[in-house]
Protein backbone atom coordinates (compact mmCIF):
# COMPACT_ATOMS: atom_id res chain seq x y z
CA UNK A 1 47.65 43.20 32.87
CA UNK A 2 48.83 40.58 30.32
CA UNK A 3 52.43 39.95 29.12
CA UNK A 4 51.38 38.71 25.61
CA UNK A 5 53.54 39.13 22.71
CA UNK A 6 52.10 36.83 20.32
CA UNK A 7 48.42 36.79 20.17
CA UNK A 8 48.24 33.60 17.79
CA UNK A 9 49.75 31.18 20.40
CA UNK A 10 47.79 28.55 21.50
CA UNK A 11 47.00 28.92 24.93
CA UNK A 12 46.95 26.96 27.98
CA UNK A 13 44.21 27.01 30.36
CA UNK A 14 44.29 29.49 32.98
CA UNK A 15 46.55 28.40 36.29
CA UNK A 16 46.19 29.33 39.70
CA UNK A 17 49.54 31.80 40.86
CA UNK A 18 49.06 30.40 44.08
CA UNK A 19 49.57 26.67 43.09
CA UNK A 20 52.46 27.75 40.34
CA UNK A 21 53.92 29.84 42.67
CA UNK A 22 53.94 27.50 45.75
CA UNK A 23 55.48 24.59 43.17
CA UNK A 24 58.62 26.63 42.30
CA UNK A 25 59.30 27.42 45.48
CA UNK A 26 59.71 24.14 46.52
CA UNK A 27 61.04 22.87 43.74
CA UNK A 28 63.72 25.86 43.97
CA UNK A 29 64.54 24.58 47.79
CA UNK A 30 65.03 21.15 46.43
CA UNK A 31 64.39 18.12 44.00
CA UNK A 32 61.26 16.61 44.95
CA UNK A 33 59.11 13.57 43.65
CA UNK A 34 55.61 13.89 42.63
CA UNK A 35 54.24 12.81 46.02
CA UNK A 36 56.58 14.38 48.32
CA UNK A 37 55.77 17.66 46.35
CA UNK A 38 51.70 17.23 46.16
CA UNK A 39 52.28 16.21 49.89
CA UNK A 40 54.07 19.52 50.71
CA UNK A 41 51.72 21.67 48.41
CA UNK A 42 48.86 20.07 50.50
CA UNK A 43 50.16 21.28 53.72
CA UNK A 44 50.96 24.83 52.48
CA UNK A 45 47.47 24.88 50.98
CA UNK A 46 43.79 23.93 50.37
CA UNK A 47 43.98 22.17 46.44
CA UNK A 48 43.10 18.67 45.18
CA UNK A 49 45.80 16.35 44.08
CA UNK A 50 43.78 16.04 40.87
CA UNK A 51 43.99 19.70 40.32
CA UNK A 52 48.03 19.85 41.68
CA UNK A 53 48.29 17.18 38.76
CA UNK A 54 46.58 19.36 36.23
CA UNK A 55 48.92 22.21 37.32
CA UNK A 56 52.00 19.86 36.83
CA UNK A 57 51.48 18.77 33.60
CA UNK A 58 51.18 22.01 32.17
CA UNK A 59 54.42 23.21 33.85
CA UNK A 60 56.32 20.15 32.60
CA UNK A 61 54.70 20.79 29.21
CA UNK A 62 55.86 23.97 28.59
CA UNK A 63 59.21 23.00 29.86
CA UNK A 64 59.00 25.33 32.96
CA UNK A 65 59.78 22.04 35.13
CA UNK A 66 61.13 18.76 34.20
CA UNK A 67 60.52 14.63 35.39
CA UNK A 68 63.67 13.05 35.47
CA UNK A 69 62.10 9.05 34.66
CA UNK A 70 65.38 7.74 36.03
CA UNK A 71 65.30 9.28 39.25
CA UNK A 72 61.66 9.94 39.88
CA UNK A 73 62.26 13.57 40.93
CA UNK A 74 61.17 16.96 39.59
CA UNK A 75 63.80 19.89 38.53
CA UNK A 76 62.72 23.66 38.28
CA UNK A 77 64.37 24.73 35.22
CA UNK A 78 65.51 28.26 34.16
CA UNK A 79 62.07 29.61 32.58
CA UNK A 80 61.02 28.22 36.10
CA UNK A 81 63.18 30.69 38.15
CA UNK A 82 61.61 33.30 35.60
CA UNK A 83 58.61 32.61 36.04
CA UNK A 84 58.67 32.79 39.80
CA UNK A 85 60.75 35.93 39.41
CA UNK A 86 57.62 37.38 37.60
CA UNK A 87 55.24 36.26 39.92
CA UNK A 88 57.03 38.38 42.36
CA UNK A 89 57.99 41.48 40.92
CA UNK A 90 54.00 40.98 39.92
CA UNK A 91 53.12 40.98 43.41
CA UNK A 92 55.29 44.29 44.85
CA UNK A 93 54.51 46.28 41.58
CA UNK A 94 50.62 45.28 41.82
CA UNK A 95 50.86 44.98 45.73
CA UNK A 96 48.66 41.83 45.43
CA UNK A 97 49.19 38.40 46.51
CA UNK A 98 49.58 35.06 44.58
CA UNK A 99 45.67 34.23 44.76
CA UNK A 100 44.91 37.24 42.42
CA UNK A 101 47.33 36.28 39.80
CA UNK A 102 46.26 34.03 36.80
CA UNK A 103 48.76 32.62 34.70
CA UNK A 104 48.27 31.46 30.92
CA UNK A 105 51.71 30.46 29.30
CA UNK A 106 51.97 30.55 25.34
CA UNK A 107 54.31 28.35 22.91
CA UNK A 108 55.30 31.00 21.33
CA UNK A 109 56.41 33.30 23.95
CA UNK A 110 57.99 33.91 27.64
CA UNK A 111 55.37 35.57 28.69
CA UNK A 112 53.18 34.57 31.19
CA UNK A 113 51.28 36.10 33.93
CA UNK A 114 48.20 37.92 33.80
CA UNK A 115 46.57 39.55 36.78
CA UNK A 116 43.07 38.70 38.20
CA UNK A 117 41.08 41.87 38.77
């Protein structure tokens, strides 16, 4: 199932729902920096810094988290909280879990998840 609107976007490569997912939530529980969040993530589950990086950058990117410089933290930011609101509505409605969802996020539009089948 994709959530596509605009099919001329740019898009990013394909992220792991697990990784997103497990990001937001503990960005949502509180401000974090970089290595006290890659340092959770890697206790919650099996990924390489390099590819927690990766995942980062494209979340900062397309603005659905943000690096405050000053402070050294990261922020969730509202498309954040939507985003993780998809992901689980995604989950009851598909009754799947976090590993089978792929997420591709477009410039041009809100919409984000897309379901591995």
């Amino acid at each position: 199932m994709s959530l596509t609107r605009n099919s001329n976007a740019t898009r990013s490569p394909k992220l792991q729902g697990t990784i997103v997912e497990n990001i937001l939530l503990l960005l949502c529980k509180k401000e974090r920096s970089i290595d006290e969040l890659l340092s959770a993530i890697e206790l919650l589950i099996q990924v390489t810094r390099k590819h927690l990086k990766k995942h980062l950058v494209y979340l900062i990117d397309y603005g659905l988290i943000t690096y405050n410089g000053q402070r050294k933290i990261l922020l969730i930011e509202e498309e954040g909280y939507e985003l993780l609101d998809k992901i689980n509505n995604e989950k009851i409605v598909e009754m799947i879990d976090s590993e089978d969802i792929i997420i591709t996020i477009e410039k041009e539009s809100s919409d984000y998840l897309k379901c591995n089948r």
